[in-house]
PDB file of N, CA and C in Angstrom:
ATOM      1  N   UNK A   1       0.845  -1.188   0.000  1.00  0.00           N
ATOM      2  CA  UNK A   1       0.000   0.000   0.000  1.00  0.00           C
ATOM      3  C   UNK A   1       0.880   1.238   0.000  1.00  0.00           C
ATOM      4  N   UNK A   2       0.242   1.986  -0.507  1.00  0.00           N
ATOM      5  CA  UNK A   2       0.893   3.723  -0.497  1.00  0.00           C
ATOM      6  C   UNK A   2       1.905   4.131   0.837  1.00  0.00           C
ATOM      7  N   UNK A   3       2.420   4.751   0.697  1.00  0.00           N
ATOM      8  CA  UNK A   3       3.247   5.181   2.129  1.00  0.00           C
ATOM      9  C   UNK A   3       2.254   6.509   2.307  1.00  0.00           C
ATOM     10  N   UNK A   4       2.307   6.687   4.290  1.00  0.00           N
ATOM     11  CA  UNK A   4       1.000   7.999   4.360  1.00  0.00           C
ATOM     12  C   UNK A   4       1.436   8.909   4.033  1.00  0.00           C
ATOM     13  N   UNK A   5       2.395   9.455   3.155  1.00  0.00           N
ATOM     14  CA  UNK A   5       2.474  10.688   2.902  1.00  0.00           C
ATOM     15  C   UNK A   5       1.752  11.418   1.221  1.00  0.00           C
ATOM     16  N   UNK A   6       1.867   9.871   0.524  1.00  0.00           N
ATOM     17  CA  UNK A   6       0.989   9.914  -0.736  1.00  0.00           C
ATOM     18  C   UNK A   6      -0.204  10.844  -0.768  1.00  0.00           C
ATOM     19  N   UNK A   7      -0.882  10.592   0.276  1.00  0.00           N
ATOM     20  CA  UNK A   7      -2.069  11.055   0.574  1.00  0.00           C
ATOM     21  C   UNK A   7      -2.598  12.459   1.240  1.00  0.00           C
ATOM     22  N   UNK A   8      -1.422  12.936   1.529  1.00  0.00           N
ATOM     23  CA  UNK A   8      -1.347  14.383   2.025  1.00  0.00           C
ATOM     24  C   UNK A   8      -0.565  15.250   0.656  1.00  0.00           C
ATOM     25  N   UNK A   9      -0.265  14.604  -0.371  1.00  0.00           N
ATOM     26  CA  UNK A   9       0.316  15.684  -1.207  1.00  0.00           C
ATOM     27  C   UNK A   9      -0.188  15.200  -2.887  1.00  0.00           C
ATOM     28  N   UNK A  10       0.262  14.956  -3.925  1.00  0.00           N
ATOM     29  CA  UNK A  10      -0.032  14.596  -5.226  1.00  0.00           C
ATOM     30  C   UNK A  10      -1.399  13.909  -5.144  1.00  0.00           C
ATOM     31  N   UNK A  11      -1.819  13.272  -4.629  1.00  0.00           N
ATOM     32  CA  UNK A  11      -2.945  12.235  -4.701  1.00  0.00           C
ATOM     33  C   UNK A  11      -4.492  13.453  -3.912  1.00  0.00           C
ATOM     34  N   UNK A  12      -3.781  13.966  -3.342  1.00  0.00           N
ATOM     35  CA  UNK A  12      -5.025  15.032  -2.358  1.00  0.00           C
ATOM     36  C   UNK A  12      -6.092  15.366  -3.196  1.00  0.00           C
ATOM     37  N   UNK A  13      -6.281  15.735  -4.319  1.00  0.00           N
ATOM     38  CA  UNK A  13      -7.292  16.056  -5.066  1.00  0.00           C
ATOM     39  C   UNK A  13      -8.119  14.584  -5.343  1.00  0.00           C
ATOM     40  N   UNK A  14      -7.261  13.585  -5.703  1.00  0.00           N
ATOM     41  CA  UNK A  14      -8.247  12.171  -6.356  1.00  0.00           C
ATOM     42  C   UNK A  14      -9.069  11.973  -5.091  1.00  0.00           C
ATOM     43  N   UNK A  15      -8.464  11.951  -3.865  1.00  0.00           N
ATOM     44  CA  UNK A  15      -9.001  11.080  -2.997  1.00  0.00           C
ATOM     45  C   UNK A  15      -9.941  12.028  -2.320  1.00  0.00           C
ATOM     46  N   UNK A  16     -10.134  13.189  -2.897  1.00  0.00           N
ATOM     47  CA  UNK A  16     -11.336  14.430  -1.962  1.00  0.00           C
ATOM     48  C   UNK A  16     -12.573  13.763  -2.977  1.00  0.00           C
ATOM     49  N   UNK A  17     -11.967  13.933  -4.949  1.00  0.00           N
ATOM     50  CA  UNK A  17     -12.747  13.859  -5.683  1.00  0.00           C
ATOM     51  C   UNK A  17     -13.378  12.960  -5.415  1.00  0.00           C
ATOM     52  N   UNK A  18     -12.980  11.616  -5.119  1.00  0.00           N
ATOM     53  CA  UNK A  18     -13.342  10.166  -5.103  1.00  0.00           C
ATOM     54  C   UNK A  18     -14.387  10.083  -4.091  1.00  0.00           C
ATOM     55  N   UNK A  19     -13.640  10.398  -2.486  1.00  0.00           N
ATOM     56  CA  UNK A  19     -14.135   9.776  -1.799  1.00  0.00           C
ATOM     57  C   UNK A  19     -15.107  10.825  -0.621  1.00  0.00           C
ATOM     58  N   UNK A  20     -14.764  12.298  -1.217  1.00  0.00           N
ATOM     59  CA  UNK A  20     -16.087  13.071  -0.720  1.00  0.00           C
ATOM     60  C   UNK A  20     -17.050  13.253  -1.464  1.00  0.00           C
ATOM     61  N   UNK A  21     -17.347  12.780  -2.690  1.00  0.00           N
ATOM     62  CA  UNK A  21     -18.468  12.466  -3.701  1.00  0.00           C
ATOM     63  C   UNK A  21     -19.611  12.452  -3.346  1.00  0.00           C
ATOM     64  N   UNK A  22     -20.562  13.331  -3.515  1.00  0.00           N
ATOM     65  CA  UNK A  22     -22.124  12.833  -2.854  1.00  0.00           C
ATOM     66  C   UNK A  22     -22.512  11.757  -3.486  1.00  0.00           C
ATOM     67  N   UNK A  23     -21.968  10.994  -4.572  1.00  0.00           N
ATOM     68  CA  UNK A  23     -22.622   9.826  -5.139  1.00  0.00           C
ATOM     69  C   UNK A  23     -21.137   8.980  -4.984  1.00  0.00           C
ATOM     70  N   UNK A  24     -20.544   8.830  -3.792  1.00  0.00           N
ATOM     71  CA  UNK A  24     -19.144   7.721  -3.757  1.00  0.00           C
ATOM     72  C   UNK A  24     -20.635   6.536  -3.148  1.00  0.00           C
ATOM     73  N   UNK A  25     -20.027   5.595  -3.594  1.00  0.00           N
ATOM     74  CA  UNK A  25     -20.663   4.200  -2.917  1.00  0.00           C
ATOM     75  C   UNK A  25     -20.512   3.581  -1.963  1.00  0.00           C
ATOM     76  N   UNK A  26     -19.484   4.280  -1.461  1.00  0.00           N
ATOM     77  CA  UNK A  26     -19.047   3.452  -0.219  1.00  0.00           C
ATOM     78  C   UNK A  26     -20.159   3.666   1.156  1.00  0.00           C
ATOM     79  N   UNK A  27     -20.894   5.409   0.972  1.00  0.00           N
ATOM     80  CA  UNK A  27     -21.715   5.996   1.818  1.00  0.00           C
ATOM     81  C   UNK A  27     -22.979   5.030   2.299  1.00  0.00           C
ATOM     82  N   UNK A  28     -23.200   3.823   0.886  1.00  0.00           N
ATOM     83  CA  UNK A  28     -23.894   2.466   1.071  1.00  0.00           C
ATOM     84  C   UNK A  28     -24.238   1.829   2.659  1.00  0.00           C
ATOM     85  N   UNK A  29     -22.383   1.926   2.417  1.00  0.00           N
ATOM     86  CA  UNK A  29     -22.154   0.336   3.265  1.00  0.00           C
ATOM     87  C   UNK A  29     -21.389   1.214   4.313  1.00  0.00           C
ATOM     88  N   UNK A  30     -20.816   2.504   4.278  1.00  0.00           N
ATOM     89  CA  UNK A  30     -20.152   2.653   5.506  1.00  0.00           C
ATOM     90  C   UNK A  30     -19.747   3.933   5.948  1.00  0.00           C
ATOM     91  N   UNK A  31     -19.671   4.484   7.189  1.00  0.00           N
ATOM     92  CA  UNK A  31     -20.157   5.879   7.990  1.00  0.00           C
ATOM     93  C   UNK A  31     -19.416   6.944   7.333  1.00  0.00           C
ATOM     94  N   UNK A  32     -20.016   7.754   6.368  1.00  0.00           N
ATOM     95  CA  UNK A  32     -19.526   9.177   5.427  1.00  0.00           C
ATOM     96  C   UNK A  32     -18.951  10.363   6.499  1.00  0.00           C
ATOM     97  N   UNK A  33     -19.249  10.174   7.600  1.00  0.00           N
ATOM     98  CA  UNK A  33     -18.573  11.089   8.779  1.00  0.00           C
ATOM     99  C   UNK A  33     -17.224  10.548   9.194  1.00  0.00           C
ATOM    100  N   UNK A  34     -17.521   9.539   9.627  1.00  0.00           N
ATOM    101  CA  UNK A  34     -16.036   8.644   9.970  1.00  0.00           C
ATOM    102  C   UNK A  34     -15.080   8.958   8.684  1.00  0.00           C
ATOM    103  N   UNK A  35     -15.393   9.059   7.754  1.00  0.00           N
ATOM    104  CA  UNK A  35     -14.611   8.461   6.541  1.00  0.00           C
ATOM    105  C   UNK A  35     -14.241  10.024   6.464  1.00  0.00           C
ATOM    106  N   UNK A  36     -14.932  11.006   6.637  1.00  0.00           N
ATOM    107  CA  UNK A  36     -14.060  12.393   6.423  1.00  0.00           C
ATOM    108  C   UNK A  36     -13.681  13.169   7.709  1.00  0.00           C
ATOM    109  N   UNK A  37     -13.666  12.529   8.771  1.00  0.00           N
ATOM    110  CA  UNK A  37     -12.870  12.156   9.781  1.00  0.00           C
ATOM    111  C   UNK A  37     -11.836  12.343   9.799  1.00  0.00           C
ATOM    112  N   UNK A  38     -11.604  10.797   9.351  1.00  0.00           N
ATOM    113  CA  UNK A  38     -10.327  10.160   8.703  1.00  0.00           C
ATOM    114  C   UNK A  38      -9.858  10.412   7.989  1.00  0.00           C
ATOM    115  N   UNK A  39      -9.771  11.078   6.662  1.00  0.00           N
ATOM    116  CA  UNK A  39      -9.619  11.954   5.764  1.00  0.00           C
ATOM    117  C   UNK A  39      -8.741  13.207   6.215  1.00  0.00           C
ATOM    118  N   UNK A  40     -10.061  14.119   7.439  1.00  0.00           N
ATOM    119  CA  UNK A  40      -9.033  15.125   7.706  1.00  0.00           C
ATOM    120  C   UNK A  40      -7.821  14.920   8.385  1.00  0.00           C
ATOM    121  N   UNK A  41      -8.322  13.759   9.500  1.00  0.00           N
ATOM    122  CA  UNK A  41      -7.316  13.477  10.492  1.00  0.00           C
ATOM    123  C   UNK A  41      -5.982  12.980   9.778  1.00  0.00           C
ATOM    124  N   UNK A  42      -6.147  12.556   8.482  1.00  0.00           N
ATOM    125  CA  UNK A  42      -4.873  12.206   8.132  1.00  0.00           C
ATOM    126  C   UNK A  42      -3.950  13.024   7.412  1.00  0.00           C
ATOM    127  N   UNK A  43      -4.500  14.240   6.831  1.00  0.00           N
ATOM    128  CA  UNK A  43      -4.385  15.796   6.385  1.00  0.00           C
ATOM    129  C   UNK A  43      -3.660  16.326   7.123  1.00  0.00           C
ATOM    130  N   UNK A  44      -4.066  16.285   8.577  1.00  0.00           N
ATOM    131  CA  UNK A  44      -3.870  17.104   9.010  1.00  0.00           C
ATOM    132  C   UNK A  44      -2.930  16.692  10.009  1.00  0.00           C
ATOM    133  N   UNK A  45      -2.142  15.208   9.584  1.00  0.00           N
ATOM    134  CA  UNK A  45      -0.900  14.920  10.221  1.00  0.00           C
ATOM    135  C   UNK A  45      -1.215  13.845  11.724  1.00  0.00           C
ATOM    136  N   UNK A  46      -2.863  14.086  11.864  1.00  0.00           N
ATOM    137  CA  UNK A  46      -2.349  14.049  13.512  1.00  0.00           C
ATOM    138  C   UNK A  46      -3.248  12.418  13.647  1.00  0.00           C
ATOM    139  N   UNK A  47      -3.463  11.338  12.426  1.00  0.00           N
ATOM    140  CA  UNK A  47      -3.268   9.838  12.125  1.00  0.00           C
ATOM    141  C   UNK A  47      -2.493   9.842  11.131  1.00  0.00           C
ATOM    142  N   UNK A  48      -2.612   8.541  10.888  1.00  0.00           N
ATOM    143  CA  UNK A  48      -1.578   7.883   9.784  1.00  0.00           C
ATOM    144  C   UNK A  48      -2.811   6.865   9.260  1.00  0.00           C
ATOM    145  N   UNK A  49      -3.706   7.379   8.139  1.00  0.00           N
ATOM    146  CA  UNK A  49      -5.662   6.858   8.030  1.00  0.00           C
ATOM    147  C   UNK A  49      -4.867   6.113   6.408  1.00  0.00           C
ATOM    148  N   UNK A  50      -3.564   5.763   6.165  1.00  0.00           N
ATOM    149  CA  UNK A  50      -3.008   5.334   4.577  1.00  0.00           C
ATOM    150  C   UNK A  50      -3.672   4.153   4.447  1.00  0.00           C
ATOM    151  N   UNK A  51      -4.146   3.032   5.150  1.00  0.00           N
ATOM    152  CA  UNK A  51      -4.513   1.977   4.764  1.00  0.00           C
ATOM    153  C   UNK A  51      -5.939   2.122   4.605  1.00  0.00           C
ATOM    154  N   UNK A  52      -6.560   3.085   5.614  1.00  0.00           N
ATOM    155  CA  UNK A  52      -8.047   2.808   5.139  1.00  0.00           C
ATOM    156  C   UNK A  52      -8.462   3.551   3.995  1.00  0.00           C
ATOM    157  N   UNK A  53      -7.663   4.681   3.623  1.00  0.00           N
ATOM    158  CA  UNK A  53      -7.804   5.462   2.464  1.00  0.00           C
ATOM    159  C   UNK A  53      -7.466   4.930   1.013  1.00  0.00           C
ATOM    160  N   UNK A  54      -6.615   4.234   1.329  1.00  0.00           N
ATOM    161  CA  UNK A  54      -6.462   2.843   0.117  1.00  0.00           C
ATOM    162  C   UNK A  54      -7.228   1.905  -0.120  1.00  0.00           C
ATOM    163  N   UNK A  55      -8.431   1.776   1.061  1.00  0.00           N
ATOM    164  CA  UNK A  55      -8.922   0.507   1.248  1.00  0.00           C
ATOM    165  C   UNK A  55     -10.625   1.173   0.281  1.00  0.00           C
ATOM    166  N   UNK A  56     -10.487   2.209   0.894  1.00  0.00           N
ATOM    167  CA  UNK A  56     -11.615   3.029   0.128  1.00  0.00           C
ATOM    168  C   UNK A  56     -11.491   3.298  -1.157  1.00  0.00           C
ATOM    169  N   UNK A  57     -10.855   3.757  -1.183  1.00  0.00           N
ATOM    170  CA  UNK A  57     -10.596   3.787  -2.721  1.00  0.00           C
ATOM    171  C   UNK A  57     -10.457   2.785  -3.984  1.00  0.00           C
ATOM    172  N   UNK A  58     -10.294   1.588  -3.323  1.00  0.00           N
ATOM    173  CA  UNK A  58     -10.177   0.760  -4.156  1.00  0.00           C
ATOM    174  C   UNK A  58     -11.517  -0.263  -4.074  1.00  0.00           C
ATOM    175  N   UNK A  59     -11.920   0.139  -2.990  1.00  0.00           N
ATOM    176  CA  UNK A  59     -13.830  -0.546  -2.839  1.00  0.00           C
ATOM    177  C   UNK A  59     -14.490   0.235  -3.865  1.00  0.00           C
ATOM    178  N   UNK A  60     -14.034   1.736  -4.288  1.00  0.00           N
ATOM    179  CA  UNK A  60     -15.150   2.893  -5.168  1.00  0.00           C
ATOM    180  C   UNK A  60     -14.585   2.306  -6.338  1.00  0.00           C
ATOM    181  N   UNK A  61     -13.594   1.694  -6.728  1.00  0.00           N
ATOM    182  CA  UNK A  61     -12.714   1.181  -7.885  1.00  0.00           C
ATOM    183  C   UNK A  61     -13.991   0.049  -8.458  1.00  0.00           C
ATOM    184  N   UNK A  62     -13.549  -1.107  -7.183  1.00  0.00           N
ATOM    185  CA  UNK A  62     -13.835  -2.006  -7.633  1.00  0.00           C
ATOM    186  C   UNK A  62     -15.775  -2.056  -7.700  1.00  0.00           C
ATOM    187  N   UNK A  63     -16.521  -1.019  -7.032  1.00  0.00           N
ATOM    188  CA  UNK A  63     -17.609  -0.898  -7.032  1.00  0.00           C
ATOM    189  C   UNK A  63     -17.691  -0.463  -8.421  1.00  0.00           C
ATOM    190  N   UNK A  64     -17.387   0.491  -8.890  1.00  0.00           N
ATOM    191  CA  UNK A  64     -18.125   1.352  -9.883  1.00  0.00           C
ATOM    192  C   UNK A  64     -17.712   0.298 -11.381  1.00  0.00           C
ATOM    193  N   UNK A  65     -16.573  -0.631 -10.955  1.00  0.00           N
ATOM    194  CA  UNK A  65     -16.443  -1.709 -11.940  1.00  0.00           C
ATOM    195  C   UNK A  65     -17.439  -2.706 -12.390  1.00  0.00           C
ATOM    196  N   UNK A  66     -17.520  -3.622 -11.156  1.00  0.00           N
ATOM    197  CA  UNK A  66     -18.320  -5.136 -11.107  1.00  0.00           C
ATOM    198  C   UNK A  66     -19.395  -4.493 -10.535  1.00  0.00           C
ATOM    199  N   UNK A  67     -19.888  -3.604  -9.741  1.00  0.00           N
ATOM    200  CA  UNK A  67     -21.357  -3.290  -9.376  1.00  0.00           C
ATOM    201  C   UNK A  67     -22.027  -2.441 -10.060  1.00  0.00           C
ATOM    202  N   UNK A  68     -21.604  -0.907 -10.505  1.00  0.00           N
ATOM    203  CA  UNK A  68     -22.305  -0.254 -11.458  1.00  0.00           C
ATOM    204  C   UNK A  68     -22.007  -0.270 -12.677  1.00  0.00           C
ATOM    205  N   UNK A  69     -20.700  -1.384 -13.107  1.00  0.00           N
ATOM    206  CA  UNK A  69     -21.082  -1.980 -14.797  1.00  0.00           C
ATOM    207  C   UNK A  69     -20.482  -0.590 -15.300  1.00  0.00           C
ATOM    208  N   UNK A  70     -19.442   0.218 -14.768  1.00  0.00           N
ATOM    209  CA  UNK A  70     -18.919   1.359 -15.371  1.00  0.00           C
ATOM    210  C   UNK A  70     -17.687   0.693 -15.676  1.00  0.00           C
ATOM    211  N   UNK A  71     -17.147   0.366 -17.060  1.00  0.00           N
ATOM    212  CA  UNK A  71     -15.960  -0.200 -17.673  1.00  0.00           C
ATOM    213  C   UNK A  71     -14.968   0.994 -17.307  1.00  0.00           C
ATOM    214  N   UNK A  72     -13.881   0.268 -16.951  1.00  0.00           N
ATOM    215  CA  UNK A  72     -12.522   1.091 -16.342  1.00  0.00           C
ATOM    216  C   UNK A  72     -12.398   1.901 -17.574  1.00  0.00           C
ATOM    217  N   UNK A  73     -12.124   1.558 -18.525  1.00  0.00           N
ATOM    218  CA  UNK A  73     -11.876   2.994 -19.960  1.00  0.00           C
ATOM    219  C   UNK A  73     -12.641   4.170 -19.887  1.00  0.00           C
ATOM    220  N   UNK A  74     -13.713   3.456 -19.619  1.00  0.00           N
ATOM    221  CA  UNK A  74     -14.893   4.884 -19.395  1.00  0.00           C
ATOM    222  C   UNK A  74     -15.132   5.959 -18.535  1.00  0.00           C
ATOM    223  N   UNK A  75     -14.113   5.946 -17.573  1.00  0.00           N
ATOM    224  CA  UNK A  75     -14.130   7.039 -16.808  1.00  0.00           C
ATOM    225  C   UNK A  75     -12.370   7.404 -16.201  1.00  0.00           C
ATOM    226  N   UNK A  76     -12.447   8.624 -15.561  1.00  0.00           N
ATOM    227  CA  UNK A  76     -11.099   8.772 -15.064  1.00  0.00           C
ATOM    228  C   UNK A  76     -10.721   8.654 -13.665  1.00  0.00           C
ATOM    229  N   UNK A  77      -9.229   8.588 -13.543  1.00  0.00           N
ATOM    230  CA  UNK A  77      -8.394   8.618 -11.882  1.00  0.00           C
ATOM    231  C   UNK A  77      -8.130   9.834 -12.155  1.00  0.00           C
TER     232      UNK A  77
END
């Protein structure tokens, strides 16, 4: 997985775009407060949130793949 600093610098925009989304999927299955929480808390230095932010991101991956039938070509990172 990413080292936590990925996530506080180059990547900061994908993972706001991604995973503060009013239509991310994850909001489904799991707490949209916690998750920008965690988000800030890891922003803002004071966790180290790299694994669950990877873990999310790749659930909205693999969701918008095999569950909403959106072919990886068809959209962007």
């Amino acid at each position: 997985t990413p080292e936590g600093s990925w996530y506080r610098t180059k990547t900061h925009g994908y993972v706001e775009k991604t995973l503060l989304d009013k239509k991310a999927a994850y909001q489904n299955y799991f707490n949209r407060k916690f998750v920008e929480r965690a988000i800030k808390n890891h922003y803002t230095g004071q966790e180290n949130n790299r694994l669950l932010i990877w873990s999310l991101l790749n659930f909205e991956i693999w969701h918008k793949i095999f569950i909403e039938n959106h072919p990886y070509e068809n959209w962007h990172i």
